[in-house]
C-alpha atoms as a PDB file:
ATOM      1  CA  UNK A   1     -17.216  36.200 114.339  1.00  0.00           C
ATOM      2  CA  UNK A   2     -15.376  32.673 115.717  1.00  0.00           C
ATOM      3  CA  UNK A   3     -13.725  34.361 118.072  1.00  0.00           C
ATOM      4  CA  UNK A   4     -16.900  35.377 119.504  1.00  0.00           C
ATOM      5  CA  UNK A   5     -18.674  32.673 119.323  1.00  0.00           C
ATOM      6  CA  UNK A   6     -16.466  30.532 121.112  1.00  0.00           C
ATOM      7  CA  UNK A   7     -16.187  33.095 123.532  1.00  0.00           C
ATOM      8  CA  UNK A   8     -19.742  32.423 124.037  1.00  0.00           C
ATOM      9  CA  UNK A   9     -19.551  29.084 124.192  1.00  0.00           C
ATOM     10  CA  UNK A  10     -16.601  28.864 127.086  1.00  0.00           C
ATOM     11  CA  UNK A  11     -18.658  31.457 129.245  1.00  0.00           C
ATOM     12  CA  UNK A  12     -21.819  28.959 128.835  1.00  0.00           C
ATOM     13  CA  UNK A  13     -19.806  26.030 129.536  1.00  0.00           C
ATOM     14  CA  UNK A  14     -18.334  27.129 132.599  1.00  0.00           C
ATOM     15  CA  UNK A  15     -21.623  28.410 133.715  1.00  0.00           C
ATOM     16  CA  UNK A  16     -22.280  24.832 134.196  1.00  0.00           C
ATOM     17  CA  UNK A  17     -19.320  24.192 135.601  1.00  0.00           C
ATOM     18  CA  UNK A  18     -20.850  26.119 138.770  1.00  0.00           C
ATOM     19  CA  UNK A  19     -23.569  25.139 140.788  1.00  0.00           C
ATOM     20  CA  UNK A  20     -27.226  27.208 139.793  1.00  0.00           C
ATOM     21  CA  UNK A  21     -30.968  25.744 140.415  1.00  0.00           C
ATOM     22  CA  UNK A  22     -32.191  22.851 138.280  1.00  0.00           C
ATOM     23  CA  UNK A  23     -34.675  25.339 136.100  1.00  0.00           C
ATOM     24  CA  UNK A  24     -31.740  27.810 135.279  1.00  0.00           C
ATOM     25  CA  UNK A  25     -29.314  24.638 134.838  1.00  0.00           C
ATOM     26  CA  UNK A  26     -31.609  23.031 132.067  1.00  0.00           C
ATOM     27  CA  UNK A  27     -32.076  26.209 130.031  1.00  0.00           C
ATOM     28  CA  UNK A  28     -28.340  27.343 130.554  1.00  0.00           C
ATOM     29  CA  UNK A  29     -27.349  23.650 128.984  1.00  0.00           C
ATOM     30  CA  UNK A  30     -29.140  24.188 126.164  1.00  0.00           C
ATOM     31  CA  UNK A  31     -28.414  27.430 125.228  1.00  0.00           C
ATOM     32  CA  UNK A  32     -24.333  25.364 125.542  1.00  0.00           C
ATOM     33  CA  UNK A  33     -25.665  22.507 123.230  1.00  0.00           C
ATOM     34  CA  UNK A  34     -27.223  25.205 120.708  1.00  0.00           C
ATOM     35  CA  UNK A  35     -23.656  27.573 120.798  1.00  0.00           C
ATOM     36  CA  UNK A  36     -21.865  23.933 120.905  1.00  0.00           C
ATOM     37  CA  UNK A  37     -23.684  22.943 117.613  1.00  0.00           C
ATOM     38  CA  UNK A  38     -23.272  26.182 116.074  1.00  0.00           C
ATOM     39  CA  UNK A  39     -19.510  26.283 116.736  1.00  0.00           C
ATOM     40  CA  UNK A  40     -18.934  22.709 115.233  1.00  0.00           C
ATOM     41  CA  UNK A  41     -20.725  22.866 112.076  1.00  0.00           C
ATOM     42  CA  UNK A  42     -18.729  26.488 111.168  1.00  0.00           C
ATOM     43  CA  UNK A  43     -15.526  24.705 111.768  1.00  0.00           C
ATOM     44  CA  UNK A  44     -16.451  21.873 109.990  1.00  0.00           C
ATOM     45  CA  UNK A  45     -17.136  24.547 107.086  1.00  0.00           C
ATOM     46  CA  UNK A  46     -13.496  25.974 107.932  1.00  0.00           C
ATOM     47  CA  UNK A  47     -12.129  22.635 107.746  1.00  0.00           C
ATOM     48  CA  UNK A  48     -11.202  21.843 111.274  1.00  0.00           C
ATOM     49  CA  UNK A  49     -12.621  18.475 111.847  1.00  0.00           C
ATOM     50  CA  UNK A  50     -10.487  18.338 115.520  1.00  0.00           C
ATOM     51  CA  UNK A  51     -12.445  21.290 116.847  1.00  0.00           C
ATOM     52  CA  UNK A  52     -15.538  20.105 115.146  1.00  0.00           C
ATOM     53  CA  UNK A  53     -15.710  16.985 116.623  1.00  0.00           C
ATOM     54  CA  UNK A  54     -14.760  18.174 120.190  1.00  0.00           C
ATOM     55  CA  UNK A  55     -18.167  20.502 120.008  1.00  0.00           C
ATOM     56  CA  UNK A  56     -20.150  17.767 118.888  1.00  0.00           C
ATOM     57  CA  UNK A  57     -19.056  16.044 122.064  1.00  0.00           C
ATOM     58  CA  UNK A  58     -19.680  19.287 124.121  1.00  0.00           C
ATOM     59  CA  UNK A  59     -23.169  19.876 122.371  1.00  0.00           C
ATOM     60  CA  UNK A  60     -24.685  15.821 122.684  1.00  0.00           C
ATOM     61  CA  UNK A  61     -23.377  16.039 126.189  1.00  0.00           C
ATOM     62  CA  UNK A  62     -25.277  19.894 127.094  1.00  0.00           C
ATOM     63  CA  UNK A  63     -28.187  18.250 125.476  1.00  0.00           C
ATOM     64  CA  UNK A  64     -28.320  15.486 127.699  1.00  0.00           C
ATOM     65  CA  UNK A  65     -28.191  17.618 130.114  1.00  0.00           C
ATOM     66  CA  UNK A  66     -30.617  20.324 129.576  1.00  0.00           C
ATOM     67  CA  UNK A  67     -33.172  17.271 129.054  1.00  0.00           C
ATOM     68  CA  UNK A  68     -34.158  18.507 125.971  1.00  0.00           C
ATOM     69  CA  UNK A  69     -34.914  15.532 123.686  1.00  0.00           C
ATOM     70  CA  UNK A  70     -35.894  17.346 120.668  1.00  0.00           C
ATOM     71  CA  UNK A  71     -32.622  19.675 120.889  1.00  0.00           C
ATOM     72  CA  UNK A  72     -30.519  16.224 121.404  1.00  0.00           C
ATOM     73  CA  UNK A  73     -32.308  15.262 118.369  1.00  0.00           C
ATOM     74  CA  UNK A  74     -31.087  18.260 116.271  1.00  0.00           C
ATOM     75  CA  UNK A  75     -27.578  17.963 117.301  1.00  0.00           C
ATOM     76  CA  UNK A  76     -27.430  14.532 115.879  1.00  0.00           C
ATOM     77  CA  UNK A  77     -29.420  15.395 112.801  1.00  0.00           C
ATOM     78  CA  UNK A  78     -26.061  17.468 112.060  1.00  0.00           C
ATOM     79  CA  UNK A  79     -23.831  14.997 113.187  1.00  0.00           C
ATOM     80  CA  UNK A  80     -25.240  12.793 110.726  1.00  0.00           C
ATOM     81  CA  UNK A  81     -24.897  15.557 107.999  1.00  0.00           C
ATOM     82  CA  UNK A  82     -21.083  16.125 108.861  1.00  0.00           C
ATOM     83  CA  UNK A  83     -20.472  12.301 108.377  1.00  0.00           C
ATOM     84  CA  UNK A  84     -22.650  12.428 105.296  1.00  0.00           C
ATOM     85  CA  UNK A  85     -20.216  15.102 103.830  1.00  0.00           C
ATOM     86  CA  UNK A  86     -17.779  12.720 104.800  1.00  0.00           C
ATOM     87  CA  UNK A  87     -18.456   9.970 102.537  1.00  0.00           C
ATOM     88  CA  UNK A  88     -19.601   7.685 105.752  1.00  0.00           C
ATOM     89  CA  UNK A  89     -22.607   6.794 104.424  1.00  0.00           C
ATOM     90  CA  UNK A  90     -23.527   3.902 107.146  1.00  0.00           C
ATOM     91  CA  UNK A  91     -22.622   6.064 110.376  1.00  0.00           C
ATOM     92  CA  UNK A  92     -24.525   9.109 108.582  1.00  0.00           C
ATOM     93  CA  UNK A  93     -27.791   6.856 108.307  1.00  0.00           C
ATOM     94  CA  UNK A  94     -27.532   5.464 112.191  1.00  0.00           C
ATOM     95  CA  UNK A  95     -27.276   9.044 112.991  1.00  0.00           C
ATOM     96  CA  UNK A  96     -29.870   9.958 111.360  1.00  0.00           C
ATOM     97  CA  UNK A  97     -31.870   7.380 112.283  1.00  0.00           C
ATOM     98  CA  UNK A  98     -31.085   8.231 116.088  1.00  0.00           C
ATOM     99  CA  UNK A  99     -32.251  11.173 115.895  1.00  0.00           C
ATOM    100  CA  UNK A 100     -35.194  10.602 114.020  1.00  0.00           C
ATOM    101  CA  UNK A 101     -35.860   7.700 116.918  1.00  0.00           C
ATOM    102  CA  UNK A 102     -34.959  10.746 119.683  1.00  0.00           C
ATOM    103  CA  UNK A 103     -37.247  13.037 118.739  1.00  0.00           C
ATOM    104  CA  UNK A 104     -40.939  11.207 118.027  1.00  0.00           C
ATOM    105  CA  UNK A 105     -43.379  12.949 119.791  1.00  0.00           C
ATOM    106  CA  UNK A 106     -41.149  16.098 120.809  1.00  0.00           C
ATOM    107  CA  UNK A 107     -40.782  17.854 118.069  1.00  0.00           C
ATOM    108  CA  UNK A 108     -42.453  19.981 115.617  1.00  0.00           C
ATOM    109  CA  UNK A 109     -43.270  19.188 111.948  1.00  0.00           C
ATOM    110  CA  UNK A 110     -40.920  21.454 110.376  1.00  0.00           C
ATOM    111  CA  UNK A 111     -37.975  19.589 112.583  1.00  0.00           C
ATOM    112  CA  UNK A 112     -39.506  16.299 111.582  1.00  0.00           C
ATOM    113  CA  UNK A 113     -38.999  17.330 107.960  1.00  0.00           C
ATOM    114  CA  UNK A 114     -35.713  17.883 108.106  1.00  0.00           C
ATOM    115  CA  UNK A 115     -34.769  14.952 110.240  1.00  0.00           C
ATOM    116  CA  UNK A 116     -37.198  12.722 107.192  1.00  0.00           C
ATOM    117  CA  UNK A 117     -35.174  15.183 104.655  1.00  0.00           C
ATOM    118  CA  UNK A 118     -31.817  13.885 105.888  1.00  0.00           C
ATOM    119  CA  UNK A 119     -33.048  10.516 105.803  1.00  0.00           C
ATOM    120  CA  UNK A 120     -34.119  10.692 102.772  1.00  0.00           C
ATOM    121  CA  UNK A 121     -30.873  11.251 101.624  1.00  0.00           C
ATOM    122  CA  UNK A 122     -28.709   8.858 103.708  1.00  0.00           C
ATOM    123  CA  UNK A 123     -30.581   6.101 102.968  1.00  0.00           C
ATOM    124  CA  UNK A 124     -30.078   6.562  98.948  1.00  0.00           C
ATOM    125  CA  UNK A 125     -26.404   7.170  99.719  1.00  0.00           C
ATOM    126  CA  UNK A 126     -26.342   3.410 101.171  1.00  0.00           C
ATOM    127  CA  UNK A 127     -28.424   2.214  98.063  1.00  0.00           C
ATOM    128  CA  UNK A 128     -32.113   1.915  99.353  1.00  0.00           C
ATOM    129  CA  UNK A 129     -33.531   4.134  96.399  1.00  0.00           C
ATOM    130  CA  UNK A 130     -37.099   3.041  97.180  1.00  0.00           C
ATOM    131  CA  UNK A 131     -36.890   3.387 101.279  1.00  0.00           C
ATOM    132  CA  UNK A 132     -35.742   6.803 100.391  1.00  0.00           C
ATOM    133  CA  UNK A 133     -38.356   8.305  97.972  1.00  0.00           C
ATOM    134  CA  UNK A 134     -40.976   7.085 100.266  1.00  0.00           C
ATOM    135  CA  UNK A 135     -38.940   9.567 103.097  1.00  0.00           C
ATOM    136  CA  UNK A 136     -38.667  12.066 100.726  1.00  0.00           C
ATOM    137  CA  UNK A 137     -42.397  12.012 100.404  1.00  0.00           C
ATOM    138  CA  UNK A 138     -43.159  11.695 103.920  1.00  0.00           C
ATOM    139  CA  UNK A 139     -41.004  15.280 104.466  1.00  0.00           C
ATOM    140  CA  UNK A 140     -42.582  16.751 101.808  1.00  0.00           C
ATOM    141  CA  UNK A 141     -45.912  15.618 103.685  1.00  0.00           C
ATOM    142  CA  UNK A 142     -44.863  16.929 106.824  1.00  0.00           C
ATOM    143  CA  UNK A 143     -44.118  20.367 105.728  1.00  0.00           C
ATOM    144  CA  UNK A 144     -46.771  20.891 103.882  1.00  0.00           C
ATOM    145  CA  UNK A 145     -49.286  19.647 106.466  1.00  0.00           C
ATOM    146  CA  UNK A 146     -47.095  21.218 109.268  1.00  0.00           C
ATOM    147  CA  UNK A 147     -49.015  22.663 112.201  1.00  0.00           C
ATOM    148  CA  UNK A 148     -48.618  26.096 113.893  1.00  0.00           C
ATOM    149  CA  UNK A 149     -46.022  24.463 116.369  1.00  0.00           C
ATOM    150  CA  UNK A 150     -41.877  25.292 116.133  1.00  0.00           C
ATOM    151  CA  UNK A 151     -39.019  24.556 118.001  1.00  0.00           C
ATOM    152  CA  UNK A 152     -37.406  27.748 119.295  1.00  0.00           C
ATOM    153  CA  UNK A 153     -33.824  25.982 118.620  1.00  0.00           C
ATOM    154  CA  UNK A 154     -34.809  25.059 114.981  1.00  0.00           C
ATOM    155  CA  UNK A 155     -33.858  27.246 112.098  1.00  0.00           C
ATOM    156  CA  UNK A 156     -36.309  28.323 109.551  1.00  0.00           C
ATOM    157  CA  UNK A 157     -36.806  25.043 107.451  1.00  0.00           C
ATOM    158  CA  UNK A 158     -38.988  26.075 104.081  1.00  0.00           C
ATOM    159  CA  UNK A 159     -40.048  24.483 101.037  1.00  0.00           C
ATOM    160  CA  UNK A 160     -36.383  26.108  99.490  1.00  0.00           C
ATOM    161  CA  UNK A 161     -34.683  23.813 102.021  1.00  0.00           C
ATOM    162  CA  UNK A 162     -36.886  20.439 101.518  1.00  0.00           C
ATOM    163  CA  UNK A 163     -36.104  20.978  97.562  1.00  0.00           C
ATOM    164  CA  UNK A 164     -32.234  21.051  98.351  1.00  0.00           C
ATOM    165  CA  UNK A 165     -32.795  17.696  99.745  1.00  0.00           C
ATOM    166  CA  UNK A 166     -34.904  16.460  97.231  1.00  0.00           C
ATOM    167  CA  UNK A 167     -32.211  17.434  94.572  1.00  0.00           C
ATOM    168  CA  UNK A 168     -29.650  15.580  96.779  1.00  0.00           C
ATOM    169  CA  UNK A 169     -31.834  12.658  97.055  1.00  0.00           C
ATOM    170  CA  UNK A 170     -33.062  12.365  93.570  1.00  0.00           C
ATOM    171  CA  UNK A 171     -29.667  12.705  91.850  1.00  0.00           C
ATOM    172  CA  UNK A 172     -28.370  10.262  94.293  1.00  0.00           C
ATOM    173  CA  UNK A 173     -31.192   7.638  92.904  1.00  0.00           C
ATOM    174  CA  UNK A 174     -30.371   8.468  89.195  1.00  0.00           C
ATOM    175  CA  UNK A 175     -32.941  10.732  88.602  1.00  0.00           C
ATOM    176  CA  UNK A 176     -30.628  13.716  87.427  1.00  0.00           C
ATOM    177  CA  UNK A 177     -33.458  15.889  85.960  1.00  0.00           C
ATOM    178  CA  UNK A 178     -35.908  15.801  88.271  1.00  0.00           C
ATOM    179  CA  UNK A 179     -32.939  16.422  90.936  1.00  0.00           C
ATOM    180  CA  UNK A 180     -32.221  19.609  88.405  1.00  0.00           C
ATOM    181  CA  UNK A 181     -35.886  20.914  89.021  1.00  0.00           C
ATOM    182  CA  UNK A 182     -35.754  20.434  92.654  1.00  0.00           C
ATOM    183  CA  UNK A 183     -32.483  22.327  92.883  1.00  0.00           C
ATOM    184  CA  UNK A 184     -33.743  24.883  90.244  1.00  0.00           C
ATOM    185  CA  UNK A 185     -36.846  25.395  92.775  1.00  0.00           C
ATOM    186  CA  UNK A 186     -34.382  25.873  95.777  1.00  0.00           C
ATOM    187  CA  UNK A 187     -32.288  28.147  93.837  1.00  0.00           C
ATOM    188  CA  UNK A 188     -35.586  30.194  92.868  1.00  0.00           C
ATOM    189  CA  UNK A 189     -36.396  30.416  96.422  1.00  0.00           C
ATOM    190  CA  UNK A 190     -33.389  31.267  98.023  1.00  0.00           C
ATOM    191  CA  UNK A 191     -32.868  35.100  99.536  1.00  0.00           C
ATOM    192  CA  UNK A 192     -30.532  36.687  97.582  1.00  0.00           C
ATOM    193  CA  UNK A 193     -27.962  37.484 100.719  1.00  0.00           C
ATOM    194  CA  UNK A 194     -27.772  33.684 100.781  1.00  0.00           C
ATOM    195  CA  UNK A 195     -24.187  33.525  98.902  1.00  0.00           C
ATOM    196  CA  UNK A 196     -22.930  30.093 100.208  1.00  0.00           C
ATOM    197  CA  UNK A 197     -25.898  28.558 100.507  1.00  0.00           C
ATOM    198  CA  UNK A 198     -26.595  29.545  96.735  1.00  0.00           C
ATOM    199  CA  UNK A 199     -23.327  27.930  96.176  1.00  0.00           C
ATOM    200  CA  UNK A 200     -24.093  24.665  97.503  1.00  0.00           C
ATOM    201  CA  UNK A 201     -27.093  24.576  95.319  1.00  0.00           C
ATOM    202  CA  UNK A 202     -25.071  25.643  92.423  1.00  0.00           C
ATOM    203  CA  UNK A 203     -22.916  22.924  93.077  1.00  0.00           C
ATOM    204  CA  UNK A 204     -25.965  20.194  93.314  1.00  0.00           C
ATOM    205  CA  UNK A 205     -27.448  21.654  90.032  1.00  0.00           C
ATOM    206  CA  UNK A 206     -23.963  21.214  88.069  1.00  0.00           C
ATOM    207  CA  UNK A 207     -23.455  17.432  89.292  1.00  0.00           C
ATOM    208  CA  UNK A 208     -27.343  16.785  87.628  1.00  0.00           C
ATOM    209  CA  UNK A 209     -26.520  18.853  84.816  1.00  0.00           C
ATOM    210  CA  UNK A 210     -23.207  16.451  84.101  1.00  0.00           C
ATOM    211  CA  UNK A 211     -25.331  13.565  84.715  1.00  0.00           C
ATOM    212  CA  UNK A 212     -27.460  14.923  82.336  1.00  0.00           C
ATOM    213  CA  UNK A 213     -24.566  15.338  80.021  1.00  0.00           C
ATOM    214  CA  UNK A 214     -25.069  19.185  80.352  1.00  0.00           C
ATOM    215  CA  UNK A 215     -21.014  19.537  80.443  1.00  0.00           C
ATOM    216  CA  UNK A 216     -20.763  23.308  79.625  1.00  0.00           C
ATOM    217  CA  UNK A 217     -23.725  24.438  82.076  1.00  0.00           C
ATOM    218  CA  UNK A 218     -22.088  22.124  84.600  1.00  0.00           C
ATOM    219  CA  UNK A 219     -18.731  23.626  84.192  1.00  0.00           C
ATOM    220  CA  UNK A 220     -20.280  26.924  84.480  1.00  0.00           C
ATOM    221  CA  UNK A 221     -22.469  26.277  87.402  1.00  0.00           C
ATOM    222  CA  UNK A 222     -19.120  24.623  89.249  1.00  0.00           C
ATOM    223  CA  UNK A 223     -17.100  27.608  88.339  1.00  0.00           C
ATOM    224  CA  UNK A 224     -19.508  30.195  89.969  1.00  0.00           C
ATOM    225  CA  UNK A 225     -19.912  27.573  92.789  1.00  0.00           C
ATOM    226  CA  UNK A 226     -15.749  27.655  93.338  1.00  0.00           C
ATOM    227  CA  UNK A 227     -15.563  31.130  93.306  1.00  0.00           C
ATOM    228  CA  UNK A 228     -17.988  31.822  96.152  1.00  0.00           C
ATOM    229  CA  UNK A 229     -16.545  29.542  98.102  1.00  0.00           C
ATOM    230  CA  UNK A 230     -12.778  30.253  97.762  1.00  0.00           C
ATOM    231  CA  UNK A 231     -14.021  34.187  98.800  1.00  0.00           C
ATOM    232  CA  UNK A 232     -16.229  32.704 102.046  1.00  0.00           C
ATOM    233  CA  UNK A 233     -12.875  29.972 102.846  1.00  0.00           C
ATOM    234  CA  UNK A 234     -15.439  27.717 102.834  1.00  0.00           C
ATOM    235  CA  UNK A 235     -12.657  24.209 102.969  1.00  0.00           C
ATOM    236  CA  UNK A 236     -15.690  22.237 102.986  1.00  0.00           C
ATOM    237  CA  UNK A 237     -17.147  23.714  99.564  1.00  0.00           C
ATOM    238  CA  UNK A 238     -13.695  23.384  97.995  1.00  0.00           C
ATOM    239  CA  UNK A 239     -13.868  20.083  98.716  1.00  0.00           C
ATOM    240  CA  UNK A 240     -16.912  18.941  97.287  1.00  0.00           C
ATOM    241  CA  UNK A 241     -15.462  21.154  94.042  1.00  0.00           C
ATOM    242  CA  UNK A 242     -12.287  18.828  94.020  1.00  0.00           C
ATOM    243  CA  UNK A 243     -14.566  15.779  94.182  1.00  0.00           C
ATOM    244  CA  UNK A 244     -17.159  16.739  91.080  1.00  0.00           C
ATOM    245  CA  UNK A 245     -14.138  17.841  89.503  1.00  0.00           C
ATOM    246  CA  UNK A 246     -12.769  14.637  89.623  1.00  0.00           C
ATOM    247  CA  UNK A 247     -15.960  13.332  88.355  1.00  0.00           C
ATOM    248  CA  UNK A 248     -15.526  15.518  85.116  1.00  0.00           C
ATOM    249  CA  UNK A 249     -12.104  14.210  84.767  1.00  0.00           C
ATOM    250  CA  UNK A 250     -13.577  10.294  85.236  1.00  0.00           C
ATOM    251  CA  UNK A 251     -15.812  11.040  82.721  1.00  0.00           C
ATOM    252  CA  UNK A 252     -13.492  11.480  79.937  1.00  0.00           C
ATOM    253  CA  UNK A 253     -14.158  15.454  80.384  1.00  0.00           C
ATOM    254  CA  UNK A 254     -10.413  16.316  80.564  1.00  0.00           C
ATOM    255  CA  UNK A 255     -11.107  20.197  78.986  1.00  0.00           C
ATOM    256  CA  UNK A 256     -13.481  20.862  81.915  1.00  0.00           C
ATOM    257  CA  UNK A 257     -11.728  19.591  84.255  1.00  0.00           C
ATOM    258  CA  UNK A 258      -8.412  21.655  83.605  1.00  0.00           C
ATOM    259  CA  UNK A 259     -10.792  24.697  83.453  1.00  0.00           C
ATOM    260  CA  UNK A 260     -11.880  24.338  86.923  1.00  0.00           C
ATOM    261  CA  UNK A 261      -8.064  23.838  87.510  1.00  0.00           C
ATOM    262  CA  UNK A 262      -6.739  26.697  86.441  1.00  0.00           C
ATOM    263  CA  UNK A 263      -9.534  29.082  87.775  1.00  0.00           C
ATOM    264  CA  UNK A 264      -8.951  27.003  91.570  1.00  0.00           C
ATOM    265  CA  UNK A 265      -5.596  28.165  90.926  1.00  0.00           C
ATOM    266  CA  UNK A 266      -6.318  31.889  89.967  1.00  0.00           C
ATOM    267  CA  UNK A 267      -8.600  31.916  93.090  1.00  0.00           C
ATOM    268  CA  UNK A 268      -5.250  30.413  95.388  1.00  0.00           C
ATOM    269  CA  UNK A 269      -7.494  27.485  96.072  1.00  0.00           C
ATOM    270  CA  UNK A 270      -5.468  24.289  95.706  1.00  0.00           C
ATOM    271  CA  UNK A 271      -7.154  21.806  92.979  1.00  0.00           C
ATOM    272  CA  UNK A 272      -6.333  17.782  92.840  1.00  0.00           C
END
């Protein structure tokens, strides 16, 4: 599917290389910043930050082009999540917060969501728990107040994808079982074709269940979580594996930990 995707993206990208009429130019840019986005975020998933970053570049610079502010908006909303996933907490939140800035007024509510979703989160990663449950509640607002307006560009953001967010956020704040609801809620939700996204939630339910002191259900939860993503190569899935594994191991849960070890292993997915 990369291959053609990318394909995609080169034949867009050299469309503007070529001279066409303003009205085609602008919609032919950001159709580029949309196949641009698209194409960093997989290989972010795949691991390749070098080609990751490039598209970012290609996709902020299509969407200054196109003079689509709401679509400029979105690109950084993902930006920010990449450096989230990152552990760069700060640059994550002034991405976020550029986006969010970006977009008043030209976007719809859904898209606000998400951009108050993300914020939501960043700003408890940085340690302003009360700044962030007040976003949290303002997306949750949004959505659920949400007009008949969308953005063509925007994917399908639901109630299952606000409660991912809210589980983020929540465990984030130390609120481990009300973070386990939320991602119980997004798990409920979730179409069943939805493998690695179901992972990802897996993955935030087993860090509130250890928080919770749930070891065994967490260990569980991690292994199905592992599994999924060693069969999708999903490098950025492993990695957030490695790092709640190391949080079993910090917290004295040395069994678990080796369990998750040896299955990595039995998968061919390296464990530290």
């Amino acid at each position: 599917m990369m291959v053609h995707v990318q394909a995609h993206l080169g034949l867009l990208v050299s469309l503007l290389d070529g001279p066409a009429p303003d009205s085609l130019r602008c919609r032919v840019a950001s159709a580029a910043a949309e196949a641009a986005g698209f194409t960093a975020w997989s290989r972010y998933d795949l691991g390749d930050l070098y080609t990751t970053g490039h598209c970012y570049r290609q996709a902020a610079a299509a969407a200054k082009e196109s003079s689509n502010i709401g679509l400029r908006s979105y690109i950084l909303g993902y930006q920010g999540l990449v450096a989230q996933a990152q552990n760069r907490p700060a640059s994550a939140l002034g991405l976020v917060d550029e986006a969010r800035q970006t977009a008043q007024g030209s976007v719809a509510d859904p898209t606000r969501s998400w951009l108050t979703a993300l914020a939501a989160d960043a700003l408890a990663r940085v340690g302003r728990s009360r700044e962030a449950l007040a976003a949290l509640d303002t997306a949750r607002s949004l959505l659920a107040g949400q007009d008949s307006r969308t953005d063509e560009w925007m994917y399908d953001f639901d109630e299952g994808d606000l409660a991912i967010h809210a589980g983020t956020c929540l465990l984030t704040v130390g609120q481990p079982e009300s973070a386990a609801a939320a991602f119980t809620d997004a798990l409920h939700l979730l179409p069943a074709s939805c493998e690695r996204r179901g992972a990802e939630i897996q993955l935030g339910l087993a860090a509130a269940r250890l928080a919770s002191g749930e070891v065994e259900e967490a260990q569980r939860l991690t292994l199905t979580s592992l599994a999924t993503f060693a069969a999708r190569g999903s490098v950025a899935g492993l990695q957030r594996v490695r790092e709640l594994r190391r949080t079993f191991q910090a917290r004295g849960y040395v069994r678990a930990a080796a369990v998750i070890d040896e299955k990595a292993r039995a998968l061919g997915a390296i464990q530290a």
